[in-house]
N, C-alpha and C. Protein backbone atom coordinates (compact mmCIF):
# COMPACT_ATOMS: atom_id res chain seq x y z
N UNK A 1 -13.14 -38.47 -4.04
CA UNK A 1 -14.20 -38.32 -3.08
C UNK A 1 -13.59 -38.59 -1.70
N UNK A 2 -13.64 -38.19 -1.02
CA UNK A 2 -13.61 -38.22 0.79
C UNK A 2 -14.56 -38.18 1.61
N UNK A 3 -14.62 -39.27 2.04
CA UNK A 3 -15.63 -39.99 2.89
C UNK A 3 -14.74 -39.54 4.44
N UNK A 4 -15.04 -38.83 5.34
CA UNK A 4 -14.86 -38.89 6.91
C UNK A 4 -15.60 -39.48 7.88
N UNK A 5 -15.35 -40.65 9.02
CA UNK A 5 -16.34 -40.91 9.65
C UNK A 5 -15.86 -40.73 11.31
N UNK A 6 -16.23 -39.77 12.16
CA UNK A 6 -16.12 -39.95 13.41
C UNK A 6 -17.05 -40.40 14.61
N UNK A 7 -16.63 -41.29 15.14
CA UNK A 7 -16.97 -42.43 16.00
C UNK A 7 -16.47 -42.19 17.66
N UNK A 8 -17.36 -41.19 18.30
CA UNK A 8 -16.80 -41.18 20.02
C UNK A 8 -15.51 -40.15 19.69
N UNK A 9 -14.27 -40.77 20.33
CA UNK A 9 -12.86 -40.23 20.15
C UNK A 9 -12.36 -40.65 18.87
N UNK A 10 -12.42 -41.53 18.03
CA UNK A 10 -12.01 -41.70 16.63
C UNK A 10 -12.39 -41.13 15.83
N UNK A 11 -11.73 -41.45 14.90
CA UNK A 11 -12.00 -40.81 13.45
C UNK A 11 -11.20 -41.81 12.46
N UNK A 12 -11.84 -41.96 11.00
CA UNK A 12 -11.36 -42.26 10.28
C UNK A 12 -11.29 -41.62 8.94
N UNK A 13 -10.95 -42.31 7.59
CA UNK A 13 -11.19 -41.44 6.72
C UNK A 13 -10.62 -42.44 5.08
N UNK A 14 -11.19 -42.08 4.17
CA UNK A 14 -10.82 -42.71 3.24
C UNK A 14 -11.08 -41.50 2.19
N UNK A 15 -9.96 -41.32 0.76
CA UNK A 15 -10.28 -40.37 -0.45
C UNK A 15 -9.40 -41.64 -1.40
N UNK A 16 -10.67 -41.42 -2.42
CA UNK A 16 -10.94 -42.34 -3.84
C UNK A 16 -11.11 -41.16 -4.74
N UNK A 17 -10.12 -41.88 -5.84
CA UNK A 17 -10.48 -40.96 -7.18
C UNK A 17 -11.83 -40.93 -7.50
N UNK A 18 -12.59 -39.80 -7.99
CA UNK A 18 -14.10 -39.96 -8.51
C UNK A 18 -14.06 -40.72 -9.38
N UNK A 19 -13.51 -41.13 -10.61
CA UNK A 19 -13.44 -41.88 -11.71
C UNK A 19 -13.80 -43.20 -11.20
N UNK A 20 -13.19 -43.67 -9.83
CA UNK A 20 -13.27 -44.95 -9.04
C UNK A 20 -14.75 -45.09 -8.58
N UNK A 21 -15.07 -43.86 -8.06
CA UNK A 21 -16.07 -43.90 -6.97
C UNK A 21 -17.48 -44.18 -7.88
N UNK A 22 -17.54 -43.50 -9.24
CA UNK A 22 -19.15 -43.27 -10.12
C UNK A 22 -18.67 -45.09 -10.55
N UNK A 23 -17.45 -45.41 -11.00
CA UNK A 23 -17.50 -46.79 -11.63
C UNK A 23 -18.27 -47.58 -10.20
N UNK A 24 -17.51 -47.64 -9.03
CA UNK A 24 -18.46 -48.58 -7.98
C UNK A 24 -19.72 -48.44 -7.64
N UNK A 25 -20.06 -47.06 -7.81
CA UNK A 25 -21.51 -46.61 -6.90
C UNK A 25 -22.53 -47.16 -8.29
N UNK A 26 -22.31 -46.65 -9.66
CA UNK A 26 -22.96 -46.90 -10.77
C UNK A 26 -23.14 -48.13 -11.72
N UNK A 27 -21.73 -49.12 -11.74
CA UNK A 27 -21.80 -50.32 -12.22
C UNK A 27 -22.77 -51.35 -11.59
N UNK A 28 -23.45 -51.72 -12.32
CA UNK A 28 -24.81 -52.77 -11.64
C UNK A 28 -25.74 -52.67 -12.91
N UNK A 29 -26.73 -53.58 -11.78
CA UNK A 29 -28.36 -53.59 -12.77
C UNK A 29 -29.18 -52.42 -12.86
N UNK A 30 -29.94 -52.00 -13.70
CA UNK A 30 -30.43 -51.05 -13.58
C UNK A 30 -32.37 -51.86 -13.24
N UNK A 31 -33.04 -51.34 -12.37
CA UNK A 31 -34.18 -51.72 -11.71
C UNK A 31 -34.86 -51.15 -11.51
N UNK A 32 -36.39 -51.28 -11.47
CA UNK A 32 -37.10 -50.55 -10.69
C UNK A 32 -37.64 -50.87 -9.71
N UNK A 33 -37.65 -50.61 -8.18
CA UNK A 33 -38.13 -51.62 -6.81
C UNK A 33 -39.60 -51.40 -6.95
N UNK A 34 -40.22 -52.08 -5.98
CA UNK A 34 -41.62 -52.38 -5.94
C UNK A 34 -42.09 -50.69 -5.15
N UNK A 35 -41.86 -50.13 -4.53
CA UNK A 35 -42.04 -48.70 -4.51
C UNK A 35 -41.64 -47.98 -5.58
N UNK A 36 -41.30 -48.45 -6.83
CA UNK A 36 -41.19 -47.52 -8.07
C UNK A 36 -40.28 -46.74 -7.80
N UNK A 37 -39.35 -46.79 -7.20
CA UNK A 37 -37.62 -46.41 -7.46
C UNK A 37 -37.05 -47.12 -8.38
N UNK A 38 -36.21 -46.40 -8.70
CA UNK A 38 -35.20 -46.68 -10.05
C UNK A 38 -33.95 -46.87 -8.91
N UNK A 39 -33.18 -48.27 -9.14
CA UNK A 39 -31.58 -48.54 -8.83
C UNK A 39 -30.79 -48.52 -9.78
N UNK A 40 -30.03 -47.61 -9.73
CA UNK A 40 -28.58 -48.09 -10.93
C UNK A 40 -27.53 -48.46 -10.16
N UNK A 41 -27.29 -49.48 -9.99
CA UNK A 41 -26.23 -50.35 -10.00
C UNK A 41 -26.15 -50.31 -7.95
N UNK A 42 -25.68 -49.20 -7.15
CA UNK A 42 -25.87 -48.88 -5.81
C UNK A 42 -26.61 -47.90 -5.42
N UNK A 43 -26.83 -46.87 -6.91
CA UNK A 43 -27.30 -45.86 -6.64
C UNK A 43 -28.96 -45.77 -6.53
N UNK A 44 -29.81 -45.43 -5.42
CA UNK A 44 -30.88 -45.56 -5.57
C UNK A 44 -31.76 -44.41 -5.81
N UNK A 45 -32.54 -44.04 -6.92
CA UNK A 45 -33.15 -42.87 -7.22
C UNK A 45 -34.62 -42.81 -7.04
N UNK A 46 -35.07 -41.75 -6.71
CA UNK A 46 -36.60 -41.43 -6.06
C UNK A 46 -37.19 -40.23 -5.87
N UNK A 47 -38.36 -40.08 -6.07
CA UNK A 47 -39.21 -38.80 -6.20
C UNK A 47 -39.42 -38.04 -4.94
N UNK A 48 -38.99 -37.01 -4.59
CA UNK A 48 -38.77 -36.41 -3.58
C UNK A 48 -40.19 -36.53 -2.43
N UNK A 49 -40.99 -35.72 -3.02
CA UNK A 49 -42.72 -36.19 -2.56
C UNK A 49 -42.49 -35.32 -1.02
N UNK A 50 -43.61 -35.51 -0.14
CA UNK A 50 -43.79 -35.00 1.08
C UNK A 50 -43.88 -33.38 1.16
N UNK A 51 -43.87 -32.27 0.59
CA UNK A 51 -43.29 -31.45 0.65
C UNK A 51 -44.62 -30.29 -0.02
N UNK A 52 -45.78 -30.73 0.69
CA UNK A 52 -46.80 -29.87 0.68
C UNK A 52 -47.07 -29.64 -0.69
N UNK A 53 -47.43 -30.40 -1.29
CA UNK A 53 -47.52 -30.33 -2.70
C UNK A 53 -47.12 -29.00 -3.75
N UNK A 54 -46.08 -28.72 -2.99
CA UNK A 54 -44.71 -27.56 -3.86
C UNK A 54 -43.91 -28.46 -4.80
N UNK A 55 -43.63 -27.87 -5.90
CA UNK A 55 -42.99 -27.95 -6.93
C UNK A 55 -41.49 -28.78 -7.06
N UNK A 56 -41.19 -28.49 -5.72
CA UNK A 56 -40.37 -29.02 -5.03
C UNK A 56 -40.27 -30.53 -4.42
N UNK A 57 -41.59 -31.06 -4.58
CA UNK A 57 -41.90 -32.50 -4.34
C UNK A 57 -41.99 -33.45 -5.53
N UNK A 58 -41.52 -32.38 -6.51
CA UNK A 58 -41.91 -33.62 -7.97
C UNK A 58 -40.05 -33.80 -8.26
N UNK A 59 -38.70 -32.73 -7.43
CA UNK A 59 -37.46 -33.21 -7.97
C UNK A 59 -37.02 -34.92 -7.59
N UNK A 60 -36.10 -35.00 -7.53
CA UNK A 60 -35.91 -36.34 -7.42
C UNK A 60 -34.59 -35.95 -6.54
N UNK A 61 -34.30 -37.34 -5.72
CA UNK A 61 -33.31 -37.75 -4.71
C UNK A 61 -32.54 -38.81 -4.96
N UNK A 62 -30.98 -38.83 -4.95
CA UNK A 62 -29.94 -39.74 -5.50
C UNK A 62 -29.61 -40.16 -4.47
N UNK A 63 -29.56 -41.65 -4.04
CA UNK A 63 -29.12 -41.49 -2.44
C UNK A 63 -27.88 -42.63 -2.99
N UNK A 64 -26.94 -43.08 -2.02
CA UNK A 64 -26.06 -43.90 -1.91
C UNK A 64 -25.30 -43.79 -0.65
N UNK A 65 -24.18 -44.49 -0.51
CA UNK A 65 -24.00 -44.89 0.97
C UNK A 65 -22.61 -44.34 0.97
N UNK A 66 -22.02 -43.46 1.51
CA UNK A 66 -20.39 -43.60 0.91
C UNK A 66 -19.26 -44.11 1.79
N UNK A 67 -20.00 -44.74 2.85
CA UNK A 67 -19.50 -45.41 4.06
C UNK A 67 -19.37 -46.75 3.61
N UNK A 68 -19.54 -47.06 2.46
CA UNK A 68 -19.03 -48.55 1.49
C UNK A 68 -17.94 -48.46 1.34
N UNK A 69 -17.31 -47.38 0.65
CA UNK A 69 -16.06 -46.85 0.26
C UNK A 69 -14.38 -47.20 1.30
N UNK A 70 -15.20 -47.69 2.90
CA UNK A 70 -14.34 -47.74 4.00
C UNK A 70 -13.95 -49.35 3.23
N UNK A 71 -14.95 -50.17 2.86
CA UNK A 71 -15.02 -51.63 2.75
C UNK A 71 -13.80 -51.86 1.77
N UNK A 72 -13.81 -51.26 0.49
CA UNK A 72 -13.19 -50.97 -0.88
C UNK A 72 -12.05 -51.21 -0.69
C-alpha cells in the first residue's frame, strides 16, 4: 500500500506490504459504537444512508486512516 502525503512544498511518502497493512488496520476488537457502526480492530464500518432514499444508501462504507501508516 502507498500512502502519499503533500504538505505546502513537501511531500512525503510511505509503501507497506498489504499483508502488513490488513494485519494493522484489522487486528483489534471487533464492536459495535453507540451509532451502530461496526469497528474491526481500526477499521470502521457503516451504512452509507443520505442518498435520497436510492438503493445506494443501504451499501456500506469502510473507512480507515492510512496516514497511521506514516507512525508505523
Amino acid at each position: 500500500m502507498l500512502v502519499a502525503q503533500k504538505v505546502e512544498n513537501s511531500a512525503r511518502w510511505v509503501l507497506k506490504p498489504m499483508n502488513f497493512c490488513v494485519n494493522y488496520f484489522g487486528n483489534g476488537k471487533v464492536e459495535i459504537t453507540k451509532q451502530g457502526n461496526i469497528k474491526i480492530g481500526r477499521i470502521t464500518m457503516q451504512r452509507k444512508g443520505g442518498d435520497g432514499g436510492r438503493k445506494t444508501a443501504q451499501m456500506l462504507q469502510f473507512k480507515l486512516n492510512p496516514a497511521e501508516l506514516f507512525e508505523v
